[in-house]
Protein backbone atom coordinates (compact mmCIF):
# COMPACT_ATOMS: atom_id res chain seq x y z
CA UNK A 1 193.82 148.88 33.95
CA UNK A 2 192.94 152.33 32.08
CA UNK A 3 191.18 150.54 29.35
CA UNK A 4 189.07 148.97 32.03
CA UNK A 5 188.17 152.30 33.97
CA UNK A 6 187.94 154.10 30.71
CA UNK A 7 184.88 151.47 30.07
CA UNK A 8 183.60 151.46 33.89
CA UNK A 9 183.32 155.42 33.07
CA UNK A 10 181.80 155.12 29.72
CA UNK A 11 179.77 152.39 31.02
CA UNK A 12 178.17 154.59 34.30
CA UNK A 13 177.83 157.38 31.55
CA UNK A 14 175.52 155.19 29.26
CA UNK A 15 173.38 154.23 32.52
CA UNK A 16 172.87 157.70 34.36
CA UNK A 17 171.54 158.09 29.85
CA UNK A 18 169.58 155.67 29.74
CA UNK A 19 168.36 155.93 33.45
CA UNK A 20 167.41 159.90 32.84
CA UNK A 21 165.78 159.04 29.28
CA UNK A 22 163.87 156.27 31.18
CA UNK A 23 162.38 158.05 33.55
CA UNK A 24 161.22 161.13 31.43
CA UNK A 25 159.72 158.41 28.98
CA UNK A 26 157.92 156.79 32.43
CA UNK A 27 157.05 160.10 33.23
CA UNK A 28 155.50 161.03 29.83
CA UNK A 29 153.49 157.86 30.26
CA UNK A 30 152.11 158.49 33.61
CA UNK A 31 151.54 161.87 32.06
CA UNK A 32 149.26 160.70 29.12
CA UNK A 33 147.77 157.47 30.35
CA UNK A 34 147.69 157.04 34.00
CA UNK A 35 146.43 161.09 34.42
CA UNK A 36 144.12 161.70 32.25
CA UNK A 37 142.52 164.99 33.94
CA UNK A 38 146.48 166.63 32.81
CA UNK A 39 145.47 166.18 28.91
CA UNK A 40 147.73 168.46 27.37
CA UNK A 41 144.52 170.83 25.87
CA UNK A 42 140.83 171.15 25.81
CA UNK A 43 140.92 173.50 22.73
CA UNK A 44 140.72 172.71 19.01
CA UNK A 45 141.93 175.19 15.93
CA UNK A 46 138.65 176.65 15.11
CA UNK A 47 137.42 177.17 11.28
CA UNK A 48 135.51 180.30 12.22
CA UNK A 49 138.26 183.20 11.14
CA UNK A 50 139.17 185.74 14.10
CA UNK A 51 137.88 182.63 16.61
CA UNK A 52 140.99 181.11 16.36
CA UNK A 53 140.63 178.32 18.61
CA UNK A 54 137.33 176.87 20.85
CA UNK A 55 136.71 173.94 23.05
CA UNK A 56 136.02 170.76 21.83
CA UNK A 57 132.67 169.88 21.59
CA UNK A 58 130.88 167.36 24.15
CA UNK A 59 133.37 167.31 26.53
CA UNK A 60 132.84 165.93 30.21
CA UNK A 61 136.61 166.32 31.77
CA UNK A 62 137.78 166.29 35.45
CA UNK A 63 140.01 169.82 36.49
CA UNK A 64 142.33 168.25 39.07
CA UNK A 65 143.27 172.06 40.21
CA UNK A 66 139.36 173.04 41.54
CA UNK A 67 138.14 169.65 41.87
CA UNK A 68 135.79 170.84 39.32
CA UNK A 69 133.59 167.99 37.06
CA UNK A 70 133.45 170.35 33.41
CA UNK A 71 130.72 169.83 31.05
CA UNK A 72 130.53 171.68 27.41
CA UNK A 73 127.53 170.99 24.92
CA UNK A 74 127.39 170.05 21.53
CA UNK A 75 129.01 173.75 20.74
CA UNK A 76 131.61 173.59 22.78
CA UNK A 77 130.41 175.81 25.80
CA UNK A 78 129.89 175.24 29.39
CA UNK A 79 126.34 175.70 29.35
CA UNK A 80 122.96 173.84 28.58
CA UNK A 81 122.17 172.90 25.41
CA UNK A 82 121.47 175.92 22.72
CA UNK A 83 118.22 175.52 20.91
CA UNK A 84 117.78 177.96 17.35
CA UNK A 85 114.38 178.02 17.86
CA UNK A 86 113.10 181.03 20.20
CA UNK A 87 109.74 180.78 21.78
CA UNK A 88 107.87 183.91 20.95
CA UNK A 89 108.03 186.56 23.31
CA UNK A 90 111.56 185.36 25.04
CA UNK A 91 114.63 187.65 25.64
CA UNK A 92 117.76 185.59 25.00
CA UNK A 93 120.95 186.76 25.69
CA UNK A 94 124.20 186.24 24.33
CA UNK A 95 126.93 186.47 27.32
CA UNK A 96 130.32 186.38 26.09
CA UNK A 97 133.47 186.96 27.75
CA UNK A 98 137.02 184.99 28.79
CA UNK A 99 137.30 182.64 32.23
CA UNK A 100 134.99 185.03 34.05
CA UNK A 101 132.21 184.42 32.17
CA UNK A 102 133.04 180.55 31.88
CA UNK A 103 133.65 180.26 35.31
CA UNK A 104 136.53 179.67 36.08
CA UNK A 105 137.39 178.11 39.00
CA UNK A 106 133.68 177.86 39.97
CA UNK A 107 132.45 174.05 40.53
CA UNK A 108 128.76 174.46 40.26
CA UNK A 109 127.30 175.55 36.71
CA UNK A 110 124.67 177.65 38.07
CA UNK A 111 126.92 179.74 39.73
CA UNK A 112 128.51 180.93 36.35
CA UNK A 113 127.55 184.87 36.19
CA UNK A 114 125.74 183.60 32.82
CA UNK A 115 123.46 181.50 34.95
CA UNK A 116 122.33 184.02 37.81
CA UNK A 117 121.50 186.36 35.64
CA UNK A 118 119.26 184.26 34.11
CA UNK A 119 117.86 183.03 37.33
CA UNK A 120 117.92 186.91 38.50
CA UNK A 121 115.58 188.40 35.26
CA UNK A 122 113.07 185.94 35.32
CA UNK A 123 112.68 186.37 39.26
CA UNK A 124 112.25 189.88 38.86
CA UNK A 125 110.49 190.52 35.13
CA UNK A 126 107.09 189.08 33.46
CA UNK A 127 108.77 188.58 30.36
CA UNK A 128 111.03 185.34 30.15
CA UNK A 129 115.09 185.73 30.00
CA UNK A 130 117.49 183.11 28.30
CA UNK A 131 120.93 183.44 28.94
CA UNK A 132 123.71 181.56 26.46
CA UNK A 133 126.90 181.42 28.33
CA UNK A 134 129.93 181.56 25.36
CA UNK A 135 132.45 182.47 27.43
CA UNK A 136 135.78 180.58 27.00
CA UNK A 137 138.82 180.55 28.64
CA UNK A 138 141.33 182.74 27.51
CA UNK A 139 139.30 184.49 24.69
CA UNK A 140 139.93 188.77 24.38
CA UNK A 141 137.60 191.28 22.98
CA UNK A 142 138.87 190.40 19.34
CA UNK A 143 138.04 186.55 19.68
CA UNK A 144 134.66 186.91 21.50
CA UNK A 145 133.51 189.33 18.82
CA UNK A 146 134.29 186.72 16.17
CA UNK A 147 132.30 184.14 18.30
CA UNK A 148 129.19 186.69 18.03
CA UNK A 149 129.77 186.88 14.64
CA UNK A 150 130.42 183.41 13.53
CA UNK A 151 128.40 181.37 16.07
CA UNK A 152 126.29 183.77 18.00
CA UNK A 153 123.59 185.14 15.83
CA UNK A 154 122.12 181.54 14.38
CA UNK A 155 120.35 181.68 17.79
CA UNK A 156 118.36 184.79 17.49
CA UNK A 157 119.66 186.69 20.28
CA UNK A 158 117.94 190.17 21.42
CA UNK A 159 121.36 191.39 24.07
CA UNK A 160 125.07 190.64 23.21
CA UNK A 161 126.95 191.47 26.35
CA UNK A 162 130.64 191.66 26.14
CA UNK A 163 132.20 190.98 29.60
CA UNK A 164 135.88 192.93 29.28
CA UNK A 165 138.34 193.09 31.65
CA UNK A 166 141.82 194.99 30.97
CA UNK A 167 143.60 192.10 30.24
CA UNK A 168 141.43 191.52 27.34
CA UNK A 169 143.59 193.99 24.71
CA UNK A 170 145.70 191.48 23.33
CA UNK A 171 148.08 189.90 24.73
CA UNK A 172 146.62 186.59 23.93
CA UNK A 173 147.51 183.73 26.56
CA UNK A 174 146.42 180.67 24.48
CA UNK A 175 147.28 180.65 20.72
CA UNK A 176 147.43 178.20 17.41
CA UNK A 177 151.09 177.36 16.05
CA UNK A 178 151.69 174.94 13.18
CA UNK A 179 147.95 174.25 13.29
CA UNK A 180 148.18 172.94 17.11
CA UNK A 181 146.31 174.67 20.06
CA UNK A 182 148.82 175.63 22.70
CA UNK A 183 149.44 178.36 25.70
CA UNK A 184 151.37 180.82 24.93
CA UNK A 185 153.64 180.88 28.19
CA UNK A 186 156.63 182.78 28.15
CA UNK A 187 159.85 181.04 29.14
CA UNK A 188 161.97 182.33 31.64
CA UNK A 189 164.81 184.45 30.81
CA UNK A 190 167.31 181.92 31.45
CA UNK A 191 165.47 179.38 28.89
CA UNK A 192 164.92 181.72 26.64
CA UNK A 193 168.70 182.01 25.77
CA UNK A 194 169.52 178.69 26.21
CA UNK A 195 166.52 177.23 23.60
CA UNK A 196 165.67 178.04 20.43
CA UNK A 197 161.76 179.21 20.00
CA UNK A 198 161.73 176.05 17.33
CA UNK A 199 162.95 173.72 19.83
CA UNK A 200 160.62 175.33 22.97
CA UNK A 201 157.33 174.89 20.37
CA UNK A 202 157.99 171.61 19.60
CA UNK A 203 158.89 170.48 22.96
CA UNK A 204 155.89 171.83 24.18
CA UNK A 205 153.81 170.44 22.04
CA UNK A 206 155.21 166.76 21.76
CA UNK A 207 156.03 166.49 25.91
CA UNK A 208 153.24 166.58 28.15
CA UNK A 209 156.35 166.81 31.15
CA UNK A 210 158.05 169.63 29.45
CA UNK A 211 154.68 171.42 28.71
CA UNK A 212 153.73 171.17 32.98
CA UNK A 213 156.88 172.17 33.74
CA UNK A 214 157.02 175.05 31.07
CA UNK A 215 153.90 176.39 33.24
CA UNK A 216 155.40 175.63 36.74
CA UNK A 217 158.58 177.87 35.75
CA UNK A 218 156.12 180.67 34.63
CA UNK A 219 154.06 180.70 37.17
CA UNK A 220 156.47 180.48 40.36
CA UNK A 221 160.10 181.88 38.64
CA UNK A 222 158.90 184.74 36.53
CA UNK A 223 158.62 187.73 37.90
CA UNK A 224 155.54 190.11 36.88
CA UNK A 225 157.73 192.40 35.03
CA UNK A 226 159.33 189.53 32.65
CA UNK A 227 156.11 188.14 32.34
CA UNK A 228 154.53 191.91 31.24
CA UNK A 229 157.48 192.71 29.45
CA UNK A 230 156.73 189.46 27.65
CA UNK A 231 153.45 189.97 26.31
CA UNK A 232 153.41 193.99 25.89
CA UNK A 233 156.51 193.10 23.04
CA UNK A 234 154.60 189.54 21.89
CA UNK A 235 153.65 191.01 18.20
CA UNK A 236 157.47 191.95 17.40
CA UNK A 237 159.10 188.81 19.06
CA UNK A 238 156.43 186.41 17.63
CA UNK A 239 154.78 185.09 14.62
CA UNK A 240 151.20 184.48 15.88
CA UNK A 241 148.59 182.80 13.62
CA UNK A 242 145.57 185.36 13.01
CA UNK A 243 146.24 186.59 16.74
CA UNK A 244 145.95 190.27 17.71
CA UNK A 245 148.97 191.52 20.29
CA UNK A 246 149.30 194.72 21.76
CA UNK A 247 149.31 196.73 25.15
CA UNK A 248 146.58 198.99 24.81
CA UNK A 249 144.18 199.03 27.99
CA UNK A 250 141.10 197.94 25.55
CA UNK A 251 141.09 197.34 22.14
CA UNK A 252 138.88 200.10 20.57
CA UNK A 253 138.71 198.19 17.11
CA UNK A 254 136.69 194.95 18.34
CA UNK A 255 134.06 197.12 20.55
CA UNK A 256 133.11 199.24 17.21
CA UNK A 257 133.12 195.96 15.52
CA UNK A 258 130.63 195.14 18.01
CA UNK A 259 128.43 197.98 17.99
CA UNK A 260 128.58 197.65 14.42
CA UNK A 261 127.29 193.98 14.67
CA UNK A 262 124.80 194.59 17.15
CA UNK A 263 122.94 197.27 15.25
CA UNK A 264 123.27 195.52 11.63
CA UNK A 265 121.20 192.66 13.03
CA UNK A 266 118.93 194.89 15.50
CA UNK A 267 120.57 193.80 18.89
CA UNK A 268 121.57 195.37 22.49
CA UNK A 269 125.10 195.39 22.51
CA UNK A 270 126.51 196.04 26.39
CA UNK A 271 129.93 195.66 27.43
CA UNK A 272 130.03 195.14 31.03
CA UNK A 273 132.94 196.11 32.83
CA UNK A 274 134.19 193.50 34.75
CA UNK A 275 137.62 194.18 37.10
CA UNK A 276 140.61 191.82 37.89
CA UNK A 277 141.23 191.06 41.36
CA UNK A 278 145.09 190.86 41.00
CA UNK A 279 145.60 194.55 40.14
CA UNK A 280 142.38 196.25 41.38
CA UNK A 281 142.95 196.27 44.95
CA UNK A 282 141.51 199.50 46.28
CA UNK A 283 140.19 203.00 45.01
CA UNK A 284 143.60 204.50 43.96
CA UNK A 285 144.66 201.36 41.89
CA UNK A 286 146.48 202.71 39.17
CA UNK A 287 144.04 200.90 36.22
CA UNK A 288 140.87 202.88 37.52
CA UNK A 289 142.36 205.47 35.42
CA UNK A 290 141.85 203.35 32.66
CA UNK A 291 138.19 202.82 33.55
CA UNK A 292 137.71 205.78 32.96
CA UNK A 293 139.11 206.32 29.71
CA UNK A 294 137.52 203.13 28.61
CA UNK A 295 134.00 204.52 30.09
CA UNK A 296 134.53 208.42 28.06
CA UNK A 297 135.09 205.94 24.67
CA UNK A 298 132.34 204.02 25.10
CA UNK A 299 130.16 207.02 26.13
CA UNK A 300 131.66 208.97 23.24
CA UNK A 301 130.40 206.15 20.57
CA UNK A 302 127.24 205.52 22.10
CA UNK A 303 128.08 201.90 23.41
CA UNK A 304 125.85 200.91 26.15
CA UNK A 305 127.95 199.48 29.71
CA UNK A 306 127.58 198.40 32.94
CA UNK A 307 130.37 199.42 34.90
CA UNK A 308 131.31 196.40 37.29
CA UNK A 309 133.67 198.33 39.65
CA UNK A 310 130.95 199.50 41.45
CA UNK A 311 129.30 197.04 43.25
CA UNK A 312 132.53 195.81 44.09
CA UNK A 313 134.47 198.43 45.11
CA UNK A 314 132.48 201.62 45.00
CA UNK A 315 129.82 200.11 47.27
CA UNK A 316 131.17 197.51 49.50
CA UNK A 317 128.68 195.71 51.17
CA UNK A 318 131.29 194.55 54.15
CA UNK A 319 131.36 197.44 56.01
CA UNK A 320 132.97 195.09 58.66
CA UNK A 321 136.37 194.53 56.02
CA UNK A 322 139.03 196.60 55.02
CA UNK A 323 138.93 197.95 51.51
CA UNK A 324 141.65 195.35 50.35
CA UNK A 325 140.34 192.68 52.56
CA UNK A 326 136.87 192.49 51.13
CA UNK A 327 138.57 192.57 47.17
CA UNK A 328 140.41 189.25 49.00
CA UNK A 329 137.44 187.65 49.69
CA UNK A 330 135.88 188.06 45.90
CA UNK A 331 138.96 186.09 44.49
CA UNK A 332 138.51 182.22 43.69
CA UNK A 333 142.08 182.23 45.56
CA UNK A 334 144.50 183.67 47.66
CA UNK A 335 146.33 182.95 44.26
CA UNK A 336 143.83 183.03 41.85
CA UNK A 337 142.43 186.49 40.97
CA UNK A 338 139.45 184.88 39.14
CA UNK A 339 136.10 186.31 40.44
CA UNK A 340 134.00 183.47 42.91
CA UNK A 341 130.49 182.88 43.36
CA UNK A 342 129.93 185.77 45.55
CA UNK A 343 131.54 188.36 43.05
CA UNK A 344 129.62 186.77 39.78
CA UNK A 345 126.56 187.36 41.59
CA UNK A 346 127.10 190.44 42.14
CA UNK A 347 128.01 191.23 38.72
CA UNK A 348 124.64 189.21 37.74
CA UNK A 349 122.90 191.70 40.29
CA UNK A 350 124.09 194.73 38.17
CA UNK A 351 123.94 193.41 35.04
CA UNK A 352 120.15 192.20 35.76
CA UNK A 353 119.21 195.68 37.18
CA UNK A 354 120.81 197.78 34.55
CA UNK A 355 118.86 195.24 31.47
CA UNK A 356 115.38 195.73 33.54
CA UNK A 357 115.77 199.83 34.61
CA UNK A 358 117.51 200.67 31.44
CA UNK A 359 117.06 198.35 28.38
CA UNK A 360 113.72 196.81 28.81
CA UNK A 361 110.99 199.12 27.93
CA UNK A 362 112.94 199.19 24.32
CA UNK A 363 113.49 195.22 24.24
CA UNK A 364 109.91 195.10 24.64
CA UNK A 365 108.75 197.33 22.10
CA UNK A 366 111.33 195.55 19.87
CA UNK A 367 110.03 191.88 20.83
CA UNK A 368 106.19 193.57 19.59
């Protein structure tokens, strides 16, 4: 009578197994095959040193989260087609940046920042504007300068503007381990010393289900200060593949980089100043102090900026919203702190009025 419990037991055991390894495995397929907007990444390993990683060429993909139809050319950038050849007498302009300057979280292409400021120039200058959006999610000062470097100048630009944000320092959030492409989401404490690192990389990279729910712990079980405390210790915890990881507020390397760029090859270099909606909240946020340390360096070095705090903060439009209210309503999301069409534009506004009031009577000369 033991015997034959002892094998009931053993025999329930096996199932609830096989059951639990069964459904993960059904899961997985769903996963891969009957989703196909969740592909695991979008990103390849790049050859281009300091690029580290870049979208896939060609791409026409579905994102399920904005209900957003993506299309990238043949360079792997969500923009028209680039062309080398530059009619004579054309401004083109190089605008490279992170998500912001992608758009993310912004359904229509010609709502990308990149895009009204194009539309913006030629509306208000006799001399034609082309703007080349190579922004791509998740890049930092350090990868977009590599993208200028490596991919940018083949197409003749006369401006290279850098869109920076303070998030941009390091901390990078998508990285390349043993030669794959993956996000570089903390795990939460608890997992973190319960799994091995060697077992959390290749889980993640093997199991599309362990990968979604890797980001579904991070994003609603981490607190901000694990997630901070995460990334501002990421170079001593981590061995990152040609990745840069710090907590300064900007990283003053990569902007004399590209200054240094810029004038080597005869271009406008401007960093515009772009702020993030889930820290700058209202005029005694505690990162406007880093504005203006970031605004006395570039000053100090002779970088050209637009600072994008001000039409957005210093000079709210909304006269009929509170202070924090208004920053609200220039967020993709209640939960997303990505800028929306109506705060790209007017960072397009600025950006377009500082190239024709401060830049253009030199671009001209420069284009004769």
């Amino acid at each position: 009578m033991t015997r034959t419990k002892e094998r009931e037991t053993t025999f329930k055991i096996i199932t609830v197994i096989i059951t639990i390894i069964a459904c993960i495995t059904l899961a997985e397929i769903v996963l891969r095959f009957g989703l196909p907007h969740l592909k695991k990444s979008d990103f390849r390993k790049s050859r281009y040193p300091g690029v580290i990683y870049e979208y896939k060429p060609n791409l026409n993909f579905y994102h399920q989260r904005h209900q957003t139809q993506i299309t990238l050319n043949s360079h792997g950038f969500r923009d028209k087609e680039f062309s080398k050849d530059k009619p004579e007498g054309l401004i083109r302009i190089l605008c490279l940046g992170d998500s912001a300057t992608y758009g993310h979280g912004i359904k229509n292409v010609d709502e990308t920042y990149p895009a009204m400021l194009e539309k913006i120039l030629n509306e208000n200058s006799k001399i034609p504007f082309e703007t080349y959006n190579m922004g791509v999610e998740g890049y930092n000062t350090h990868h977009e300068v590599a993208v200028l470097k490596h991919k940018g100048l083949k197409f003749n630009p006369d401006i290279a503007i850098i869109a920076l944000n303070f998030g941009d320092a390091g901390r990078d959030w998508i990285i390349v381990k043993n030669g794959q492409v993956m996000n570089n989401i903390p795990r939460p404490p608890f997992l973190q010393k319960a799994m091995p690192d060697s077992v959390h990389d290749f889980l993640a990279n093997n199991l599309l289900i362990y990968y979604y729910l890797d980001i579904a712990l991070y994003r609603h079980f981490m607190s901000f200060s694990d997630k901070y405390h995460f990334y501002s210790n990421m170079a001593e915890k981590t061995h990152l593949e040609d990745n840069i990881a710090d907590s300064k507020i900007f990283d003053e390397k990569s902007l004399l980089d590209f200054k240094q760029i810029c004038q080597k090859h005869n271009l406008h270099c401007i960093v515009a100043i772009m702020p993030w909606f889930n820290i700058i909240v209202n005029e005694t946020s505690p990162e406007l102090q880093g504005l203006q340390k970031l605004i006395a360096f570039l000053k100090n070095h002779n970088i050209e900026y637009v600072d994008l705090f001000k039409p957005v903060l210093y000079e709210n439009a909304d006269t009929n919203l509170e202070i924090h209210d208004y920053m609200e309503s220039l967020k993709v999301s209640k939960t997303d702190p990505h800028p929306n069409e109506k705060a790209l534009k007017l960072y397009a506004e600025e950006i377009a009025d500082y190239i024709l009031n401060k830049t253009n009577q030199s671009i001209t000369k420069t284009i004769e």
